[in-house]
C-alpha atoms as a PDB file:
ATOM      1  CA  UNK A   1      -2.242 -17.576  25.348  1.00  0.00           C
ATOM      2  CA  UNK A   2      -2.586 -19.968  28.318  1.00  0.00           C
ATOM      3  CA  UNK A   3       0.421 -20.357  30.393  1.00  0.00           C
ATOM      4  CA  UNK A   4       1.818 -24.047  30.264  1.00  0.00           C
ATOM      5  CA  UNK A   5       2.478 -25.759  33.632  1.00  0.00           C
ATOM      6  CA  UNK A   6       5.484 -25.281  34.491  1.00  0.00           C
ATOM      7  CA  UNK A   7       4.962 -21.589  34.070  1.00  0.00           C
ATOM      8  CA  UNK A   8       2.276 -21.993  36.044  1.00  0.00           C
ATOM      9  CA  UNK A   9       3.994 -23.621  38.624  1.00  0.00           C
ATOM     10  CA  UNK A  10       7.019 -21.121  38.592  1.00  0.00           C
ATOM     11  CA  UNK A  11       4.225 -18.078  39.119  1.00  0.00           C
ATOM     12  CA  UNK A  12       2.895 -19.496  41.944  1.00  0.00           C
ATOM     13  CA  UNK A  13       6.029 -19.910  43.586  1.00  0.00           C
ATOM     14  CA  UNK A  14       7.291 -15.990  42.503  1.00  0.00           C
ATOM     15  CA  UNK A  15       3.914 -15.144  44.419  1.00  0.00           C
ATOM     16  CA  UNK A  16       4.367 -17.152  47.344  1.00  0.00           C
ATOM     17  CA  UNK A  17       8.115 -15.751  47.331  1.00  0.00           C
ATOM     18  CA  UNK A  18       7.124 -11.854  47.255  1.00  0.00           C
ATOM     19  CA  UNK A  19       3.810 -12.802  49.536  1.00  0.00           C
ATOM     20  CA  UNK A  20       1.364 -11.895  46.976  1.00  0.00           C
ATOM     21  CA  UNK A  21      -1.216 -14.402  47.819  1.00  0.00           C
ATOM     22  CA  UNK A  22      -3.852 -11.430  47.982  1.00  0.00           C
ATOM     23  CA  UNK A  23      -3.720 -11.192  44.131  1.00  0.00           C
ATOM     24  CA  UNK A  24      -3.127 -14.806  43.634  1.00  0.00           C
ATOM     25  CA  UNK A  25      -5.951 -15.254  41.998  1.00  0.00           C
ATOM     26  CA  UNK A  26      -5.941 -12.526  39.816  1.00  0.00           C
ATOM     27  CA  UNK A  27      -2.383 -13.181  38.719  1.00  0.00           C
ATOM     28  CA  UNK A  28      -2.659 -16.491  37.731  1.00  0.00           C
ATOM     29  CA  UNK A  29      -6.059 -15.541  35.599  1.00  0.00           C
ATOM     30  CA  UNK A  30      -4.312 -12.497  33.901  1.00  0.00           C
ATOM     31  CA  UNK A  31      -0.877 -13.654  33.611  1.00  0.00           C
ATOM     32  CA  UNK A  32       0.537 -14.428  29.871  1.00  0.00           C
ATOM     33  CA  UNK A  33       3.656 -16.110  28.533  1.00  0.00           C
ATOM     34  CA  UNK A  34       5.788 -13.482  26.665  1.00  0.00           C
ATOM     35  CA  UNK A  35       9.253 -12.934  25.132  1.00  0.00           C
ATOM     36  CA  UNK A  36      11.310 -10.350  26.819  1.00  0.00           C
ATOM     37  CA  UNK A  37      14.018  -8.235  25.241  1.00  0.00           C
ATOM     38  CA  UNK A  38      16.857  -7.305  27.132  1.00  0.00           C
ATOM     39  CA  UNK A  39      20.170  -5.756  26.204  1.00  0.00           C
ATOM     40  CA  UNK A  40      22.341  -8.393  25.502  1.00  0.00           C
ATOM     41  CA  UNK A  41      25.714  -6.902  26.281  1.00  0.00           C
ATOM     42  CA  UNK A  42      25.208  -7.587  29.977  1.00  0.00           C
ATOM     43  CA  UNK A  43      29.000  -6.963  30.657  1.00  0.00           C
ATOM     44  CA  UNK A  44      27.904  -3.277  30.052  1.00  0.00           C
ATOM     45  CA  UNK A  45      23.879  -2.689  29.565  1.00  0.00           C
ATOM     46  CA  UNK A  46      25.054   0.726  29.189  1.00  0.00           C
ATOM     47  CA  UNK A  47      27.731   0.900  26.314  1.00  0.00           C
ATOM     48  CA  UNK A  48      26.377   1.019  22.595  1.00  0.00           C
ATOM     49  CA  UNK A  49      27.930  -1.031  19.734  1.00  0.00           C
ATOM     50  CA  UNK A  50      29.523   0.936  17.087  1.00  0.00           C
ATOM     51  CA  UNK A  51      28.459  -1.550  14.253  1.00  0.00           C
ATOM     52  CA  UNK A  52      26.029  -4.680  13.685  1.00  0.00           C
ATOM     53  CA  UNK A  53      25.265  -6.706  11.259  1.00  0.00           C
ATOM     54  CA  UNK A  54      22.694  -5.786   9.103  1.00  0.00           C
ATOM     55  CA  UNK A  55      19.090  -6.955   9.916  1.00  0.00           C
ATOM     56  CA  UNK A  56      19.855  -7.773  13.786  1.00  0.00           C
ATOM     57  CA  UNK A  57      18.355  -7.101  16.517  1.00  0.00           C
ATOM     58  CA  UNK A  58      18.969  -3.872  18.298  1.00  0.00           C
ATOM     59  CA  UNK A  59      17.892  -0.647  20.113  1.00  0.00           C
ATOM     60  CA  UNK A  60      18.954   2.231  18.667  1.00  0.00           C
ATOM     61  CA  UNK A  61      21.509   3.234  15.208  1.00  0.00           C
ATOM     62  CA  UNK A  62      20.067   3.557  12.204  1.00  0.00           C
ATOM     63  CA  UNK A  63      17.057   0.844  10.783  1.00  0.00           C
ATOM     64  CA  UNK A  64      17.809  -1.414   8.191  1.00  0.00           C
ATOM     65  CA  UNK A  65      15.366  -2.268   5.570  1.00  0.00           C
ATOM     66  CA  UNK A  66      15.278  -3.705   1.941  1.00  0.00           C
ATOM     67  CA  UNK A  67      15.535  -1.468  -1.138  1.00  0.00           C
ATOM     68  CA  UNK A  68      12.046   0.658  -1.677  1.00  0.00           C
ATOM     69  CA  UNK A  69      11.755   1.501   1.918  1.00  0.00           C
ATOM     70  CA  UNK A  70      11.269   5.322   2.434  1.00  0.00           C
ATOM     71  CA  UNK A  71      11.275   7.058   6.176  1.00  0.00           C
ATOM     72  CA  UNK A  72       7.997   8.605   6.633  1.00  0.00           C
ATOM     73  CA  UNK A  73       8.233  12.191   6.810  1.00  0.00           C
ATOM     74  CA  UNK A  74       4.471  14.209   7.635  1.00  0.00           C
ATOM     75  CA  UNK A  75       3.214  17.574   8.976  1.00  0.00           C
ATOM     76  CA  UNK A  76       1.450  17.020  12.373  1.00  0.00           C
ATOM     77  CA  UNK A  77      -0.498  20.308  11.289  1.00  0.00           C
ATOM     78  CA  UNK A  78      -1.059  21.996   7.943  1.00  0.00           C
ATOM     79  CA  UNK A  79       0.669  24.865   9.789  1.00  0.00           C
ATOM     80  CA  UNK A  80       3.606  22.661  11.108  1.00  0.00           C
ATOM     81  CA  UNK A  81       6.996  22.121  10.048  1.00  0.00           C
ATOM     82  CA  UNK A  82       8.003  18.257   8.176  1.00  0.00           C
ATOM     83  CA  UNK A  83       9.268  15.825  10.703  1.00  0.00           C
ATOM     84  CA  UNK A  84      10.197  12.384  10.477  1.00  0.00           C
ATOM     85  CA  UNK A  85       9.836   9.263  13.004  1.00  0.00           C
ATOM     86  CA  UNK A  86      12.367   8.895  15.550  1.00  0.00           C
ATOM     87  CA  UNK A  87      14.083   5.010  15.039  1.00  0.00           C
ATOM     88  CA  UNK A  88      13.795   3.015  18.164  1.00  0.00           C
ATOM     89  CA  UNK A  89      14.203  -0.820  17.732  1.00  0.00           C
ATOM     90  CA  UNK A  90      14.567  -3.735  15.158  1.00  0.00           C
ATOM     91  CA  UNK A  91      13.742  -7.240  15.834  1.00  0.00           C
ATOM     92  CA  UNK A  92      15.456 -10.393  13.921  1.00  0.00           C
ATOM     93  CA  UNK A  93      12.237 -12.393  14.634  1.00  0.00           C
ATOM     94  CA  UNK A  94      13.994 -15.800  13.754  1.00  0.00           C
ATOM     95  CA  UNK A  95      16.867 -15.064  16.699  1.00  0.00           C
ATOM     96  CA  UNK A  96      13.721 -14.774  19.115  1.00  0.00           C
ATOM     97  CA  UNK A  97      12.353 -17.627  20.961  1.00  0.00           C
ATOM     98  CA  UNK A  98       8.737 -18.431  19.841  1.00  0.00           C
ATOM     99  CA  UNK A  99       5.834 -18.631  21.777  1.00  0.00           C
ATOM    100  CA  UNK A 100       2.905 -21.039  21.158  1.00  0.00           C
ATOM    101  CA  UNK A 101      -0.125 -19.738  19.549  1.00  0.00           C
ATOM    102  CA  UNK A 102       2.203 -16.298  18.967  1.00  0.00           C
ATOM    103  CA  UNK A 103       0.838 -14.016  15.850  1.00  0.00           C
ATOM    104  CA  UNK A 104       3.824 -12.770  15.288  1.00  0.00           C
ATOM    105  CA  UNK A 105       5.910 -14.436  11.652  1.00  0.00           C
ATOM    106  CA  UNK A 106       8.958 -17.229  12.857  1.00  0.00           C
ATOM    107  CA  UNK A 107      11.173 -14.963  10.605  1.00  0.00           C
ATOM    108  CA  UNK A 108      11.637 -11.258   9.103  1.00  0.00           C
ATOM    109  CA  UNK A 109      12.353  -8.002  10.662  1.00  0.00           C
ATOM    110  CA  UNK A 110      10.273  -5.916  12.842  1.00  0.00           C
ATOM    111  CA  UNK A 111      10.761  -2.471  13.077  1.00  0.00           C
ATOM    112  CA  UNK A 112       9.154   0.331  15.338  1.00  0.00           C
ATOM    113  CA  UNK A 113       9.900   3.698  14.975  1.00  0.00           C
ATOM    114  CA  UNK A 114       8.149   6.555  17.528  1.00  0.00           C
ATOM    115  CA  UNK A 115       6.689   9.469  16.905  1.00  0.00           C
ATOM    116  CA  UNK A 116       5.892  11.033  20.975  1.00  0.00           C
ATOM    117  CA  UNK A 117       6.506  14.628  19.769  1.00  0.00           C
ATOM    118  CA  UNK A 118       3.316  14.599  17.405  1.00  0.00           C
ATOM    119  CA  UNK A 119       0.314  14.317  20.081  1.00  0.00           C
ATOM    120  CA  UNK A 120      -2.012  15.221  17.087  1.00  0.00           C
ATOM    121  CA  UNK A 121      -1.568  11.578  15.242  1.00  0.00           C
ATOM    122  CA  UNK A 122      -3.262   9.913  18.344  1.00  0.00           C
ATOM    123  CA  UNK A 123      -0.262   6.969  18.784  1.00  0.00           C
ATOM    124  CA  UNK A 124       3.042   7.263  19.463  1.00  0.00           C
ATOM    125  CA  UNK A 125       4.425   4.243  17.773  1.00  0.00           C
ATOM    126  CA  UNK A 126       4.593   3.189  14.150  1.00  0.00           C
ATOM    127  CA  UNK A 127       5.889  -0.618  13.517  1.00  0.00           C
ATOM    128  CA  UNK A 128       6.585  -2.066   9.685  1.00  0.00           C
ATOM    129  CA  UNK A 129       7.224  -5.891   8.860  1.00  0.00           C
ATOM    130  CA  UNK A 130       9.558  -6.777   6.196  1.00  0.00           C
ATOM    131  CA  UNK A 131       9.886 -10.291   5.290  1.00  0.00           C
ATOM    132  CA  UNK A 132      12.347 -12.359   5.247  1.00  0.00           C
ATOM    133  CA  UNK A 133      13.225 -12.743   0.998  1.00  0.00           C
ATOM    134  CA  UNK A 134      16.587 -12.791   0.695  1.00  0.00           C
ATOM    135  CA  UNK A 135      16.839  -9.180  -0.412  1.00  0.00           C
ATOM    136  CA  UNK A 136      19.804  -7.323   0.940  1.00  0.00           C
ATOM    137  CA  UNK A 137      19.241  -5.048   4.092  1.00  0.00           C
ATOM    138  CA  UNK A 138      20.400  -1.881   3.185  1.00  0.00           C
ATOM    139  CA  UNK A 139      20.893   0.601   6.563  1.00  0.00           C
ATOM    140  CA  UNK A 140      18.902   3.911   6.170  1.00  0.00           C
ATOM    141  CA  UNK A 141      19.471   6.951   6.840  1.00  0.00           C
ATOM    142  CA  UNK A 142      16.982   9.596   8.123  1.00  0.00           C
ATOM    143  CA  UNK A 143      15.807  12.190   5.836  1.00  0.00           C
ATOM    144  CA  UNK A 144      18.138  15.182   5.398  1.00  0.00           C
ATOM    145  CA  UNK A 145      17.576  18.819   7.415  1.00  0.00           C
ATOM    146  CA  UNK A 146      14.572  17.045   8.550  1.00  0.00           C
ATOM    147  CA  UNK A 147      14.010  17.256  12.407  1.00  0.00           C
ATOM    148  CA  UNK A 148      13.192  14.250  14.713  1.00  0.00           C
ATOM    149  CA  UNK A 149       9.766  13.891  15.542  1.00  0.00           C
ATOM    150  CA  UNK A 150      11.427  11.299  18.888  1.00  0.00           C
ATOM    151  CA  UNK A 151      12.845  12.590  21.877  1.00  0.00           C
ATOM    152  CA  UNK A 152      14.135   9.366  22.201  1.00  0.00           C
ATOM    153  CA  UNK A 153      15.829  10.093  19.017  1.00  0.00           C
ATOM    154  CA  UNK A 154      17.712  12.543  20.398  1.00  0.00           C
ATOM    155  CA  UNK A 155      18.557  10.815  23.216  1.00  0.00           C
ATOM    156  CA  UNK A 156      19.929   7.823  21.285  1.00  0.00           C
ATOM    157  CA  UNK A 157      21.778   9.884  19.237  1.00  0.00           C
ATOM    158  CA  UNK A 158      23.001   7.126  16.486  1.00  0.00           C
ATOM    159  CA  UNK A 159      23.727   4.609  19.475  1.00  0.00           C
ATOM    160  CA  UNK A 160      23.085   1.187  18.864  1.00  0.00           C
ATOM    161  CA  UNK A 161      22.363  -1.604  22.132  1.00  0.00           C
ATOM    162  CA  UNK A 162      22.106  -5.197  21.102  1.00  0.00           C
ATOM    163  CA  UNK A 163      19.037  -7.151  22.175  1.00  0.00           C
ATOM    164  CA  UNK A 164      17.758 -10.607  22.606  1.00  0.00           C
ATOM    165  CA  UNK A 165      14.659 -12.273  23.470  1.00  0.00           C
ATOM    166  CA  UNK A 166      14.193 -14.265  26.488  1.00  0.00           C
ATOM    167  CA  UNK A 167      10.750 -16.694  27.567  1.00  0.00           C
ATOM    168  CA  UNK A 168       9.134 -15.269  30.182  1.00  0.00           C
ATOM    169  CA  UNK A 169       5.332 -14.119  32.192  1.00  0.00           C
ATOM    170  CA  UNK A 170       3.739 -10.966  31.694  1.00  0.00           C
ATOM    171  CA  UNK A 171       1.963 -10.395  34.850  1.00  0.00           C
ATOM    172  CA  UNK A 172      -0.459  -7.979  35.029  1.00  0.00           C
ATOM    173  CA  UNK A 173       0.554  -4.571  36.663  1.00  0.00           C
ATOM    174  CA  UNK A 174      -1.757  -1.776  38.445  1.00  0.00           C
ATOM    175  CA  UNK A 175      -2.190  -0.362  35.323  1.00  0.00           C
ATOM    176  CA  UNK A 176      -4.425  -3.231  34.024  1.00  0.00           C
ATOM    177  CA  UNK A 177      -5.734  -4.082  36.449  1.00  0.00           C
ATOM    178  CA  UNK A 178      -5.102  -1.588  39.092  1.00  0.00           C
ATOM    179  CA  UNK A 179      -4.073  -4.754  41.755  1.00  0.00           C
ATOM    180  CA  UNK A 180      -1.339  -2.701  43.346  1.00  0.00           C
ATOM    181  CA  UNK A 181      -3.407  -0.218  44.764  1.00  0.00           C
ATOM    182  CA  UNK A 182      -6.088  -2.784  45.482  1.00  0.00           C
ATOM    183  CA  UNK A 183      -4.106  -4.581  47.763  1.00  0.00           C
ATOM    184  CA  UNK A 184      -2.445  -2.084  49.280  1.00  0.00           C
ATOM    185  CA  UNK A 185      -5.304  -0.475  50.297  1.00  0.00           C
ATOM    186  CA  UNK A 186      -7.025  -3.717  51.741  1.00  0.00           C
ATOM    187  CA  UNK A 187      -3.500  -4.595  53.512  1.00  0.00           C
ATOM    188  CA  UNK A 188      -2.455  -1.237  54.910  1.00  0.00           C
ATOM    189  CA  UNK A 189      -6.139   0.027  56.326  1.00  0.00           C
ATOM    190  CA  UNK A 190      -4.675  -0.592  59.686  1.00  0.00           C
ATOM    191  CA  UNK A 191      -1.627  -0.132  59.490  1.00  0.00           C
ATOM    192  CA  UNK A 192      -1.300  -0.049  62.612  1.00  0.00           C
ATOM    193  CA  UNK A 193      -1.784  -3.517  63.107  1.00  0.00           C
ATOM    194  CA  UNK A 194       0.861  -4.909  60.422  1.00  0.00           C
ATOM    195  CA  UNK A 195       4.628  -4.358  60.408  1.00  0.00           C
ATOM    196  CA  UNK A 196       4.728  -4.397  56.659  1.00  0.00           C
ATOM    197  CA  UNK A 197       4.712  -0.646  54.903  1.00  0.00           C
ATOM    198  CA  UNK A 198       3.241   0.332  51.626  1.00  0.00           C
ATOM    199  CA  UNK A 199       6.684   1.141  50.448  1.00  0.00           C
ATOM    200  CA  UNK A 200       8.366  -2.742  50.897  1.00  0.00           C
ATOM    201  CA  UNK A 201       4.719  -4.139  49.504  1.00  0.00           C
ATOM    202  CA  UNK A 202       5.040  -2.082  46.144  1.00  0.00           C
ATOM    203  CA  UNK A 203       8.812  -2.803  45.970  1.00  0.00           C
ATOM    204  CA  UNK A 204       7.783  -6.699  46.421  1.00  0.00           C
ATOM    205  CA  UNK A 205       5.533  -6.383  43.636  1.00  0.00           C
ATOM    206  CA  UNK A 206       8.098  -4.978  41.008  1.00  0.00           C
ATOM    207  CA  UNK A 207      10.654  -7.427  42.072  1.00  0.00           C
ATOM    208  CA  UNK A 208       8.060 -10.076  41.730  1.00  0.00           C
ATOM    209  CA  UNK A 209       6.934  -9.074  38.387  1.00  0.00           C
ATOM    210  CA  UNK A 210      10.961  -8.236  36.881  1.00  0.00           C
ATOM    211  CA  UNK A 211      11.604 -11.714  37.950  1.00  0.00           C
ATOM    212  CA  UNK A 212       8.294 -12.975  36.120  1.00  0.00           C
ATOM    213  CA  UNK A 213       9.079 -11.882  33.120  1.00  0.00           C
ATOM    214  CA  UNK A 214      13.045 -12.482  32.772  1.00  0.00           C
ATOM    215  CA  UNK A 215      13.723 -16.226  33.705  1.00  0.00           C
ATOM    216  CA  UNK A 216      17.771 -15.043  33.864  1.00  0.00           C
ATOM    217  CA  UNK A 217      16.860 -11.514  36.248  1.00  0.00           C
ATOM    218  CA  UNK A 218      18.414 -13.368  39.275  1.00  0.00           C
ATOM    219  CA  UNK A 219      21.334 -14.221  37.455  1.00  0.00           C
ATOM    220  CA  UNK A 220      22.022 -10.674  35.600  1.00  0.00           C
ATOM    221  CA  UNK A 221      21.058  -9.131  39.448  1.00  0.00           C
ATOM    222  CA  UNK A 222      23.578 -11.199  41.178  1.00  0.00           C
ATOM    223  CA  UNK A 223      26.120  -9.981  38.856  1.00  0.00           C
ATOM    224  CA  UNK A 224      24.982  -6.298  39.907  1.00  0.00           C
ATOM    225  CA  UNK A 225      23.292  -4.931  37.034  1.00  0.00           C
ATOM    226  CA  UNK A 226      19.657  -2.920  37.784  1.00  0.00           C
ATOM    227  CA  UNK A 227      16.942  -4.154  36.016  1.00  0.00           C
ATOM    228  CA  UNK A 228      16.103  -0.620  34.288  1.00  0.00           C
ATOM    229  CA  UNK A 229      19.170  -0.496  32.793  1.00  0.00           C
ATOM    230  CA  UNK A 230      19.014  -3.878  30.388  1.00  0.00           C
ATOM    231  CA  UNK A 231      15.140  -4.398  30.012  1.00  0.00           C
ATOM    232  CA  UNK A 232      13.722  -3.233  26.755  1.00  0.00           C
ATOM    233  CA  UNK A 233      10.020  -4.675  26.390  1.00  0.00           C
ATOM    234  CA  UNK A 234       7.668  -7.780  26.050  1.00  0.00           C
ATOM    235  CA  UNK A 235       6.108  -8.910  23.021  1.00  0.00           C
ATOM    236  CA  UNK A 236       3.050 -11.342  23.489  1.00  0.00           C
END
């Protein structure tokens, strides 16, 4: 998807802000519109809710589904023990906001559950759809004397954070395109002839790309919260 142009616009002035003009052109061929989730409950990012209602959005707690769902329980090896999927998120796709051109249904819930202790399956993530019917949600529990196949899982331990979706950019990061280290290199070869330091210039560049994507991060920043603490993902 094409960014429109007044995200356009409001890239080119994050770039000019953080002094990225180096990648300019790179960013503004890369760069995506996306939905962020953040933790709602920006009064405290860190303190879970002890109930929801059924079918919203949130990190964390237990999934809910409609009847005939069944947590997927496997063997990573024919000589392992059973474990099931660790339950990380749930996504009330009609309280997002929707994104031209998106893939993704205007209603229904999304679920992803995680699997990072079973390197043998080849992904880490497992994600199921369930549309929007009218059948009741019904909140599942995980299978009984069953371990966790999620650190994350364990971490959670039944907590539940509230999230919503906010428009934003996805800007490309060193990982896709491996800018960072680009244009540090070209910038800092002599660095003895600039007073900027590697350290500020990647510090820039994940300001610049936390404000990209979170049209409110100024606002939730001013009020003292770190970024890490509230931001959950993009979906594109």
């Amino acid at each position: 998807m094409d960014l429109t142009g007044s995200e356009r616009d409001r890239l080119i002035r994050l770039i000019r802000e953080h002094r990225l003009e180096p990648s300019e052109d790179e960013l503004l061929a890369h760069s995506a519109p996306c939905v962020t989730l953040l933790l709602s409950d920006i009064e405290d990012p860190r303190r879970a809710v002890t109930d929801s209602a059924p079918g919203s959005s949130r990190m964390g707690g237990l999934p809910d589904a409609p009847d005939g769902f069944e947590w997927r329980v496997i063997r990573p090896r024919p000589d392992a023990p059973e474990v099931h999927a660790g339950f990380l998120m749930q996504l009330d796709l009609a309280d997002l906001p929707r994104l031209a051109g998106s893939g993704l249904p205007a209603t229904g819930l999304l679920s992803v559950f995680h699997w990072d202790q079973c390197t043998e399956l080849g992904h880490s993530f497992e994600v199921h759809y369930f549309a929007a019917t009218g059948r009741p949600w019904h909140r599942i529990e995980p299978p009984a004397d069953v371990p966790c196949a999620s650190e994350l899982g364990l971490y959670l331990d039944g907590r539940a954070f509230p999230i919503e979706g906010v428009l934003g950019i996805d800007a490309p990061s060193k990982g896709q395109h491996d800018l960072l280290s680009y244009d540090a290199h070209e910038r800092f070869a002599h660095e003895s002839q600039d007073t900027d330091h590697p350290q500020r210039w990647a510090s820039r560049w994940a300001t610049f790309r936390q404000r990209a994507a979170a049209t409110g991060f100024d606002t939730r920043c001013a009020r003292g919260f770190r970024y890490d603490w509230w931001w959950v993902g993009q979906l594109l």
